[in-house]
N, C-alpha and C. Protein backbone atom coordinates (compact mmCIF):
# COMPACT_ATOMS: atom_id res chain seq x y z
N UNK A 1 0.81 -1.20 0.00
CA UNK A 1 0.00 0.00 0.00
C UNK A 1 0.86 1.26 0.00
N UNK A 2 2.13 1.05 0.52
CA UNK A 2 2.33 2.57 0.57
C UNK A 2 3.66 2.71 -1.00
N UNK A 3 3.58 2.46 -1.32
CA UNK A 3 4.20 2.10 -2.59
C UNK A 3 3.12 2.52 -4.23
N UNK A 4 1.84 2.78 -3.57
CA UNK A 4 0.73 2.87 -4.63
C UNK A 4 0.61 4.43 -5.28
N UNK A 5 1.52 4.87 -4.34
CA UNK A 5 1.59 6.09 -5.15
C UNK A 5 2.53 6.45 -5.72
N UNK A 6 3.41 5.18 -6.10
CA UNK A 6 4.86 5.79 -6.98
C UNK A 6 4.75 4.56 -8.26
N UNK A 7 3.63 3.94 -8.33
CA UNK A 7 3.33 2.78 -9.70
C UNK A 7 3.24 3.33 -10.77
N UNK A 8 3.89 2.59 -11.72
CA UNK A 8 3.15 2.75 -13.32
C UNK A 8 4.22 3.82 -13.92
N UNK A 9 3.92 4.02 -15.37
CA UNK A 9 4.63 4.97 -16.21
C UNK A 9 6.45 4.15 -16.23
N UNK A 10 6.95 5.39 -16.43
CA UNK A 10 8.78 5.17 -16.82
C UNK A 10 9.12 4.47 -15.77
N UNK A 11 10.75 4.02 -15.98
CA UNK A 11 10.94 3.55 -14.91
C UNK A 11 11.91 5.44 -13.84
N UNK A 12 11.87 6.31 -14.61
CA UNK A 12 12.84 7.22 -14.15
C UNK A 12 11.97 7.67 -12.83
N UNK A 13 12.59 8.11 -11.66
CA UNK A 13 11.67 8.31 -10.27
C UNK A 13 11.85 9.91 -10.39
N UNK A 14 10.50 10.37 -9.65
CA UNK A 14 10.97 11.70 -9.70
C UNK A 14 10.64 12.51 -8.61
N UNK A 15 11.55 13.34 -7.93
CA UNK A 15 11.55 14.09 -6.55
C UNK A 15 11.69 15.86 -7.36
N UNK A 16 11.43 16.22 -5.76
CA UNK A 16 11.39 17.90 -5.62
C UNK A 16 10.88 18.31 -4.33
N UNK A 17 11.58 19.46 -3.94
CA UNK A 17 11.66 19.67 -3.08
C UNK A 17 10.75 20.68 -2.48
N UNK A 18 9.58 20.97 -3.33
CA UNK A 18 8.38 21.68 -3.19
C UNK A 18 8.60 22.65 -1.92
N UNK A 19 9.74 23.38 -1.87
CA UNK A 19 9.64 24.63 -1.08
C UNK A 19 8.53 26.07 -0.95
N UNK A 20 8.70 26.84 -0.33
CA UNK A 20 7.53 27.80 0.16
C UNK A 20 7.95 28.86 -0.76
N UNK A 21 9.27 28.82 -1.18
CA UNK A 21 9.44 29.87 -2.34
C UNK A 21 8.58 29.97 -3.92
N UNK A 22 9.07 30.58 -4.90
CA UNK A 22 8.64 30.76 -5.93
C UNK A 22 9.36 29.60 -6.52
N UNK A 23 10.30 29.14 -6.56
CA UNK A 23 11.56 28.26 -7.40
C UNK A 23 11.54 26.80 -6.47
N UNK A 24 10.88 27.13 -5.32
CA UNK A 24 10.81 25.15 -4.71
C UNK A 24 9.15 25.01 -5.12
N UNK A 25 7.89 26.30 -5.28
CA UNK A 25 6.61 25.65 -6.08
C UNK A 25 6.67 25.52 -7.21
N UNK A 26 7.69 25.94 -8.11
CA UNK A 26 8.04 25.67 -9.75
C UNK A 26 8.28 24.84 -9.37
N UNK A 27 9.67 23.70 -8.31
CA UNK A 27 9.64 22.49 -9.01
C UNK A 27 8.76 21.26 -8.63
N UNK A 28 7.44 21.93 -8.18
CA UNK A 28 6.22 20.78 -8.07
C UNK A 28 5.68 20.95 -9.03
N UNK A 29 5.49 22.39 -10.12
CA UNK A 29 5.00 22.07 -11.07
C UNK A 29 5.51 21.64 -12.52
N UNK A 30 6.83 21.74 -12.24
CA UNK A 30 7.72 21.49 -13.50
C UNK A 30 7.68 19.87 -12.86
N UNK A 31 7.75 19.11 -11.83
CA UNK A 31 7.36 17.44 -11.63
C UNK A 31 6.18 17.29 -12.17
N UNK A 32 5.40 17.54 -12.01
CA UNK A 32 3.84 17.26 -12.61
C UNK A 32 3.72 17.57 -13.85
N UNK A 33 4.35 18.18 -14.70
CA UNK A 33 4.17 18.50 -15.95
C UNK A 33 4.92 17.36 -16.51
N UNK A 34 5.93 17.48 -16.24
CA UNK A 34 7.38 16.73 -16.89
C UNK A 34 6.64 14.75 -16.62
N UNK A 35 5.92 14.19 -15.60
CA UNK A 35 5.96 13.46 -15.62
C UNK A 35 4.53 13.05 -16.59
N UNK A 36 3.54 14.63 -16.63
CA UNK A 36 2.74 14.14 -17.33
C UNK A 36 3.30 13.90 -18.87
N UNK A 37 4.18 14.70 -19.16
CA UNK A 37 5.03 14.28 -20.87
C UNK A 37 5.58 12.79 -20.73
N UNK A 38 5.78 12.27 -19.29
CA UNK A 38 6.51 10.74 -19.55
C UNK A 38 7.67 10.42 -19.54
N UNK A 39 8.13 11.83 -19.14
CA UNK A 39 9.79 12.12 -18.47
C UNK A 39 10.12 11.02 -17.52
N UNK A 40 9.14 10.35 -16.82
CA UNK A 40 9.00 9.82 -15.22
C UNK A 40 7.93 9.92 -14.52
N UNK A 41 8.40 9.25 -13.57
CA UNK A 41 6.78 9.21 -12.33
C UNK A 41 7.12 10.10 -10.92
N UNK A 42 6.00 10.11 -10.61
CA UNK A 42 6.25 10.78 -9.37
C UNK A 42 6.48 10.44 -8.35
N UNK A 43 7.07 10.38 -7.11
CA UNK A 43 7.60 9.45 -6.13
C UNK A 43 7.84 10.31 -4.90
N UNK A 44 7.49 9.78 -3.86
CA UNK A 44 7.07 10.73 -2.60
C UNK A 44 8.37 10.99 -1.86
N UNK A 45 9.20 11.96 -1.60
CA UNK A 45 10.15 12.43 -1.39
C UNK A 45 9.66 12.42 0.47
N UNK A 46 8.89 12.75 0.65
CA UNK A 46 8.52 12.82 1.98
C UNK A 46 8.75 11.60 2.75
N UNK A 47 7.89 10.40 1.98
CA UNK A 47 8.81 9.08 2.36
C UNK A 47 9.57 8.85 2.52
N UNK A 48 10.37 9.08 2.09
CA UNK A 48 12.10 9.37 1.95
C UNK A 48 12.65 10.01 2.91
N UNK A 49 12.29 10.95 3.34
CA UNK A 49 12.54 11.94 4.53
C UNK A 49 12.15 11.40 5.56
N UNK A 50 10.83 10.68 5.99
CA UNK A 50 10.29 10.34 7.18
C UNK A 50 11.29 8.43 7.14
N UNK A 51 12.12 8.21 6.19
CA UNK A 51 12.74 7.13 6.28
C UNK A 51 11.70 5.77 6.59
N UNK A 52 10.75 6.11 5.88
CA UNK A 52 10.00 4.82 5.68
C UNK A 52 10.67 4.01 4.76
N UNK A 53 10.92 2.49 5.25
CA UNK A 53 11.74 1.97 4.46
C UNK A 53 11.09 1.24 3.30
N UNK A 54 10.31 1.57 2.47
CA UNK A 54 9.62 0.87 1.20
C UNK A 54 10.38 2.07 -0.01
N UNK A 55 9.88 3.34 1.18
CA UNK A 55 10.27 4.25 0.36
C UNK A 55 11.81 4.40 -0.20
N UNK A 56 12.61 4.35 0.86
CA UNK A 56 13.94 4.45 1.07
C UNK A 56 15.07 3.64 0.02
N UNK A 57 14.22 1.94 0.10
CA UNK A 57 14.83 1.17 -0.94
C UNK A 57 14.39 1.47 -2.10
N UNK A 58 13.18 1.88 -2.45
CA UNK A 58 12.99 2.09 -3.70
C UNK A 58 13.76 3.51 -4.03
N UNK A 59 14.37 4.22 -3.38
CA UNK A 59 15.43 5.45 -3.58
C UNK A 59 16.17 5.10 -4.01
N UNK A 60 16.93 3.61 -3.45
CA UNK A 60 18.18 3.13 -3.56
C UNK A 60 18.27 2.68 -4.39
N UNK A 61 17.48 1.66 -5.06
CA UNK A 61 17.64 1.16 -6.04
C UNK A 61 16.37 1.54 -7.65
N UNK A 62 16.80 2.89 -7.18
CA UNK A 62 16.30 3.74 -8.76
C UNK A 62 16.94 3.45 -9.66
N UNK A 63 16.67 2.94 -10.90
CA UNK A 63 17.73 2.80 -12.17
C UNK A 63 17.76 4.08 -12.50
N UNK A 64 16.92 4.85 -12.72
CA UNK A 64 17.16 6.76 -12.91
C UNK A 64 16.27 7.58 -11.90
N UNK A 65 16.47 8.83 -11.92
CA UNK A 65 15.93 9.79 -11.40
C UNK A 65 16.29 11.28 -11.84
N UNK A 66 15.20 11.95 -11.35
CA UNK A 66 15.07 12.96 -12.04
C UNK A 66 14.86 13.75 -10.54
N UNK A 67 16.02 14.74 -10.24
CA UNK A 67 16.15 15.11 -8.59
C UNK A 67 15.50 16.75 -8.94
N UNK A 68 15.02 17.48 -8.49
CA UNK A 68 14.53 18.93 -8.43
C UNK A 68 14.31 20.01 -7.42
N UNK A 69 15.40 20.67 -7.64
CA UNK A 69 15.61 21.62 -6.03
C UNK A 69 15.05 22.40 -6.73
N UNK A 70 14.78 23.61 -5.55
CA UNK A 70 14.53 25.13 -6.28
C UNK A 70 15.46 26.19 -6.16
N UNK A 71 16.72 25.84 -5.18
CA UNK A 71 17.61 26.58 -4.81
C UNK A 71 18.88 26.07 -4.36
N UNK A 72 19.89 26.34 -4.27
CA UNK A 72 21.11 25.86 -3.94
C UNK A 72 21.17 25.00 -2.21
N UNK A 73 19.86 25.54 -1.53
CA UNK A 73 20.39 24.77 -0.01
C UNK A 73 19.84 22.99 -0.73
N UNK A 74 19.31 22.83 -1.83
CA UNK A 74 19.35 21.46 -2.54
C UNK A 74 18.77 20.49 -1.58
N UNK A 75 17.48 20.87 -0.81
CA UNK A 75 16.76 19.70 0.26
C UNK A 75 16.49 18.45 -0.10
N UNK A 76 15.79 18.39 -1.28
CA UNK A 76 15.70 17.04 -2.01
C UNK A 76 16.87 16.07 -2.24
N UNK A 77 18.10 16.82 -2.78
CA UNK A 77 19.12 15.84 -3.27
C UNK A 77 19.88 15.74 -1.50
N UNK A 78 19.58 16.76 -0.25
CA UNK A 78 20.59 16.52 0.59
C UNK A 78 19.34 15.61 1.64
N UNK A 79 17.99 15.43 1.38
CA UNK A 79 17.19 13.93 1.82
C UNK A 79 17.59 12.65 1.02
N UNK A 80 17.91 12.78 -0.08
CA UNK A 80 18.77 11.39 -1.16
C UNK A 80 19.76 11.28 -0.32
N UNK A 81 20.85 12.23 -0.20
CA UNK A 81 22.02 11.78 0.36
C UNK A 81 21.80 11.23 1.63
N UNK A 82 21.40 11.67 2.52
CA UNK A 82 21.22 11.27 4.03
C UNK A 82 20.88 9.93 3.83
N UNK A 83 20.10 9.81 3.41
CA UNK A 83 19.49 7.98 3.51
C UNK A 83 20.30 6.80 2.24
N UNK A 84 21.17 7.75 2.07
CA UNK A 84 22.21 7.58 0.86
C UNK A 84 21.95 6.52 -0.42
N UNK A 85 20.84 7.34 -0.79
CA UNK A 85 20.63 7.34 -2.12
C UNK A 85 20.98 7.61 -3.01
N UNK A 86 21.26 7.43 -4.56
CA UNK A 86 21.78 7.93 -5.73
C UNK A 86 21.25 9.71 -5.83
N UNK A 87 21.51 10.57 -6.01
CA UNK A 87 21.24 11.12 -6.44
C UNK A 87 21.81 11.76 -8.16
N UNK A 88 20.41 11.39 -9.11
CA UNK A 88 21.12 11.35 -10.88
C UNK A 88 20.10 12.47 -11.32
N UNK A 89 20.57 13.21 -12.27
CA UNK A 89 20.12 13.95 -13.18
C UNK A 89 19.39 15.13 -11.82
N UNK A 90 20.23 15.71 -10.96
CA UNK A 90 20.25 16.98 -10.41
C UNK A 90 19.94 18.27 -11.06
N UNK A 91 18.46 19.22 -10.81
CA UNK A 91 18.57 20.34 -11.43
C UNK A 91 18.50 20.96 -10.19
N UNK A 92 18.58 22.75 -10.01
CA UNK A 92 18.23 23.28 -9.41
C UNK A 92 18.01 25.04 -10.11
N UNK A 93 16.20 25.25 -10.06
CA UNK A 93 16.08 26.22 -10.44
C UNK A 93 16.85 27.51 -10.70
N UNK A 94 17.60 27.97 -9.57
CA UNK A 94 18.09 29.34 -9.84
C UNK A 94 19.01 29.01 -10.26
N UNK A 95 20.04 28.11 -10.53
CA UNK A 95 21.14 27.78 -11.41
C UNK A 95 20.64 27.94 -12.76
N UNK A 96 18.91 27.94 -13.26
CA UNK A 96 18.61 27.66 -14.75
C UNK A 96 17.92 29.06 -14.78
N UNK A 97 18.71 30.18 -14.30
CA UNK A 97 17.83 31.21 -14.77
C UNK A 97 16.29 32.63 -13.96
N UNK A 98 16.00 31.67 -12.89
CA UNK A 98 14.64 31.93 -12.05
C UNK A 98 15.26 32.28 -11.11
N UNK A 99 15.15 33.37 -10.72
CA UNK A 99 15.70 34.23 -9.01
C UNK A 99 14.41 33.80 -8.16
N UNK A 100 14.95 33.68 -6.78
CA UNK A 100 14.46 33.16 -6.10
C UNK A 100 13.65 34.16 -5.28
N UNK A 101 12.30 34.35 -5.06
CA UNK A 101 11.08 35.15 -4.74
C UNK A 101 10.20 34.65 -3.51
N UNK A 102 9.93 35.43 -2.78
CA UNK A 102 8.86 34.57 -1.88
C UNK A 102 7.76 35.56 -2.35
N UNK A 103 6.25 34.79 -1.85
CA UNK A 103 5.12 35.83 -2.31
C UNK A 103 4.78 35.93 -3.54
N UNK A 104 5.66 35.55 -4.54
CA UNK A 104 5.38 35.88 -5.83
C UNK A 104 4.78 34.71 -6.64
N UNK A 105 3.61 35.12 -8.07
CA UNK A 105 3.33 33.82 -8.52
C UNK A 105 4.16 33.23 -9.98
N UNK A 106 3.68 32.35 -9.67
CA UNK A 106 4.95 31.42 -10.87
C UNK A 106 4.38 31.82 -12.59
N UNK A 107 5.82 32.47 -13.36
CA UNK A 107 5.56 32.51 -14.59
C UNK A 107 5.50 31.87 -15.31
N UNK A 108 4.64 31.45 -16.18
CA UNK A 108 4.39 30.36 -17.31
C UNK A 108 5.85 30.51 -18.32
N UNK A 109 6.20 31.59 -18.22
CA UNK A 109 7.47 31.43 -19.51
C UNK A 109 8.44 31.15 -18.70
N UNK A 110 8.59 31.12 -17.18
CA UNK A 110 9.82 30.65 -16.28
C UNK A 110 10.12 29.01 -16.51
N UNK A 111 8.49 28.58 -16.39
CA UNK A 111 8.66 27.63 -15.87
C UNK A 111 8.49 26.55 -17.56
N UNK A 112 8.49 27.21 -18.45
CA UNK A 112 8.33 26.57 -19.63
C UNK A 112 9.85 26.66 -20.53
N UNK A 113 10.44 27.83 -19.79
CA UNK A 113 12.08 28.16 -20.14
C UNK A 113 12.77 26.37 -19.49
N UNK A 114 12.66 26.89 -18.43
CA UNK A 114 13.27 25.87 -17.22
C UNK A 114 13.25 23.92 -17.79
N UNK A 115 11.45 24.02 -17.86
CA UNK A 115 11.49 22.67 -18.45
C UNK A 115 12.28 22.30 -19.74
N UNK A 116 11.90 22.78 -20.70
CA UNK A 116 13.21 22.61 -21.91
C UNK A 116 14.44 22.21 -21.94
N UNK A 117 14.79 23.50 -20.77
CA UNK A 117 16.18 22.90 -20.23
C UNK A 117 16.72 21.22 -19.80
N UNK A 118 15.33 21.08 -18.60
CA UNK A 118 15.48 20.34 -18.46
C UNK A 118 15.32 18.51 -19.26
N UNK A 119 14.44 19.60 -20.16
CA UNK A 119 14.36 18.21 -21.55
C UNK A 119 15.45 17.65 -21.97
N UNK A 120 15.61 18.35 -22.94
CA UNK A 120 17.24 18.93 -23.23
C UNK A 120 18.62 18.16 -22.59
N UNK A 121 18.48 18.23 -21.62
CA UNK A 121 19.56 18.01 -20.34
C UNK A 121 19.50 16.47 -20.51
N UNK A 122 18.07 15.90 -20.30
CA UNK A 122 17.39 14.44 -20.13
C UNK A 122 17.86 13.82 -21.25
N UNK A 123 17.47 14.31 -22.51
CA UNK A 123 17.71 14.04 -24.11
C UNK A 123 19.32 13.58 -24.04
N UNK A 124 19.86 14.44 -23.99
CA UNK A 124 21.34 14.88 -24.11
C UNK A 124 22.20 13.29 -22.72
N UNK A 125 21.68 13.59 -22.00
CA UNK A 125 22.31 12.08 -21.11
C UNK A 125 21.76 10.58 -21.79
N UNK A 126 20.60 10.54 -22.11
CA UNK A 126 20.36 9.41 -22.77
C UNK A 126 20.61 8.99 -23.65
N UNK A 127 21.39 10.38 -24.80
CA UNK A 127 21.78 10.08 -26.30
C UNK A 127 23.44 10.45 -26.41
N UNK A 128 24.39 10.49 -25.50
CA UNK A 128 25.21 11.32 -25.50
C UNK A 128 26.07 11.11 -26.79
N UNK A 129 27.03 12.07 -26.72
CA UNK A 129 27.53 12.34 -28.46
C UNK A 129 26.87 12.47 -29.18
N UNK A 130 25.28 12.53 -28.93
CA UNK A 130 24.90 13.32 -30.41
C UNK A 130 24.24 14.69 -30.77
């Protein structure tokens, strides 16, 4: 049962660190978009954090992932590390462009810049050299 919310789709797992800022709620919605294209699935990071262990092994033994901070303190990839998980294919918003805002609402061309990138990025590791 507690596994029922990370079934089905790719095998790539996908976290974020859904912060209170402008750049940690972009990357809940750049996860939900990206997994609705089939980038990956969505996978409860919170599990992960509260070290439930269904969750934890299935961290561990991700064949990919798709990690999503919104800012350099990197909560998501530094909950991977702690329970020492892989952490693969690392973005973090304000590295791609998006200054970091509290209060403010999320731009459709931020967050449509950002994803590309992160297409792009995805494309580019799976095909490399070309």
């Amino acid at each position: 049962m507690a596994d029922e919310c990370c079934a089905g789709g790719s095998n790539r797992m996908i976290v974020w660190c859904a912060g209170a800022s402008n750049v940690g709620q972009m990357t809940h919605q750049l996860a939900v978009e990206l997994a609705g294209e089939g980038q990956g699935r969505l996978f409860c990071l919170a599990g992960i954090a509260a070290h439930r262990s269904g969750f934890v092994r299935s961290a561990k033994d991700a064949e990919d992932m798709l990690v999503l901070d919104g800012c350099p303190v990197a909560c998501a990839a530094k909950i991977l590390e702690h329970v020492e998980a892989p952490v693969m294919n690392h973005f973090v918003v304000t590295e791609m462009g998006v200054e970091k805002a509290f209060g403010e609402e999320l731009k459709r061309e931020d967050i449509d810049q950002v994803k590309a990138s992160i297409r792009a990025a995805l494309a580019a590791n799976e095909n490399p050299g070309q």
